[in-house]
C-alpha atoms as a PDB file:
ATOM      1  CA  UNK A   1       7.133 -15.204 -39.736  1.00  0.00           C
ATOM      2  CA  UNK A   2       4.985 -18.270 -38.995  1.00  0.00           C
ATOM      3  CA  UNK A   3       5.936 -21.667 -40.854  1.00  0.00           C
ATOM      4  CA  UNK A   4       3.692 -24.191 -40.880  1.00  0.00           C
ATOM      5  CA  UNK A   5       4.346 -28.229 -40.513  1.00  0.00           C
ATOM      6  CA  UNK A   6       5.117 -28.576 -44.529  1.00  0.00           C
ATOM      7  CA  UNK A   7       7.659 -25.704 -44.415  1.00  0.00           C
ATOM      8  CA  UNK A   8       9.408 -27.495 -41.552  1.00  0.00           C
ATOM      9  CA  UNK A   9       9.350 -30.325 -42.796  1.00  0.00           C
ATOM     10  CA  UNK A  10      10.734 -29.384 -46.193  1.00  0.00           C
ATOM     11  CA  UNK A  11      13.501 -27.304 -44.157  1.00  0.00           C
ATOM     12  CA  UNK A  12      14.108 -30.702 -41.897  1.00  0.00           C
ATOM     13  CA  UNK A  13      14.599 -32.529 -45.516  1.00  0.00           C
ATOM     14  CA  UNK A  14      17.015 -29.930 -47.172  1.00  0.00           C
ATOM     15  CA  UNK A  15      18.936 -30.110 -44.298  1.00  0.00           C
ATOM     16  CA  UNK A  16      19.372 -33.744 -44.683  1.00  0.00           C
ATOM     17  CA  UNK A  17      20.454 -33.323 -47.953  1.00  0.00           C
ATOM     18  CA  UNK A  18      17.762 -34.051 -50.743  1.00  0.00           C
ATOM     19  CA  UNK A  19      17.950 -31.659 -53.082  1.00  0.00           C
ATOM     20  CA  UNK A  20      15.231 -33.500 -55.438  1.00  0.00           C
ATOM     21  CA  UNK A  21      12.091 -30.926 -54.995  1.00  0.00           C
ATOM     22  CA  UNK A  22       9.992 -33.860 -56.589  1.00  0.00           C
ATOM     23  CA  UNK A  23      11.190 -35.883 -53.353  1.00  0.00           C
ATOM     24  CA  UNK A  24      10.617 -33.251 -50.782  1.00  0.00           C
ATOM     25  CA  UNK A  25       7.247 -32.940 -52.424  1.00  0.00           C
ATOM     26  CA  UNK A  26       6.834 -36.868 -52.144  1.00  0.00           C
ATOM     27  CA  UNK A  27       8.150 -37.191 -48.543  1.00  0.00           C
ATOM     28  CA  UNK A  28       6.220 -33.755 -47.414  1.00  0.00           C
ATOM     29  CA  UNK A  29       2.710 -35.776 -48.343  1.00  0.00           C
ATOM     30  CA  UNK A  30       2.006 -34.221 -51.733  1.00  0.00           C
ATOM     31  CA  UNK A  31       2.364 -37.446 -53.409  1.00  0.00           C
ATOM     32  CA  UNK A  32      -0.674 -37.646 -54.755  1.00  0.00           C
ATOM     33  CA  UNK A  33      -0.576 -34.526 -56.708  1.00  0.00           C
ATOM     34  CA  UNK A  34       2.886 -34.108 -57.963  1.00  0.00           C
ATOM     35  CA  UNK A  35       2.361 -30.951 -60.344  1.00  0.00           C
ATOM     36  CA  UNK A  36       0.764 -29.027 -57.246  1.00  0.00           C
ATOM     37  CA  UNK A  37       3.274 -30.254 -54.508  1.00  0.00           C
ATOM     38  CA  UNK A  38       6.434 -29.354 -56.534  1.00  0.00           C
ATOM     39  CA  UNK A  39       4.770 -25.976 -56.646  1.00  0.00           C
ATOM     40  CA  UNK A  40       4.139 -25.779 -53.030  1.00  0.00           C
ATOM     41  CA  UNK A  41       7.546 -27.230 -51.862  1.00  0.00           C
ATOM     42  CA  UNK A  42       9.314 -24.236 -53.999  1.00  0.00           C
ATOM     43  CA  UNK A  43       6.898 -21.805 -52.442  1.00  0.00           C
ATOM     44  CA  UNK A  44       8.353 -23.221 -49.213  1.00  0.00           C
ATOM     45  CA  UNK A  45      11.876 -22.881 -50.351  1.00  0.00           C
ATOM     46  CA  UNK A  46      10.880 -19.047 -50.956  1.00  0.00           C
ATOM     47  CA  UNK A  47       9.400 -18.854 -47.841  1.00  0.00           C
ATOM     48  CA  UNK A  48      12.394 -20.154 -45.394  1.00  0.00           C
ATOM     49  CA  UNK A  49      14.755 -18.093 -47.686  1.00  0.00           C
ATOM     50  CA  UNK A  50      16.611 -21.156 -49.252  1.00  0.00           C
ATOM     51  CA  UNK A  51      15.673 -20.978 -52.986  1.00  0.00           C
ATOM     52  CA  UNK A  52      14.888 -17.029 -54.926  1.00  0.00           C
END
């Protein structure tokens, strides 16, 4: 399976330790649009396996 930047980024940041998704989401570049990137970072999570 692929990833893209986000998803390795957001794997890159779990790693480190944040466990905040509205953080990840922050740090990732959703900023902006909070609602959407929180939903996008968890997709992520799903993604590289981390989160169900």
């Amino acid at each position: 399976m692929a990833l893209n930047q986000k998803d390795l980024r957001i794997k890159k940041l779990w790693e480190k330790g944040i466990r905040s998704i509205g953080e990840i989401a922050r740090k990732v570049g959703y900023g902006g649009a909070m609602e959407e990137g929180v939903r996008r970072v968890e997709e992520g999570l799903k993604r590289l396996g981390i989160k169900k």
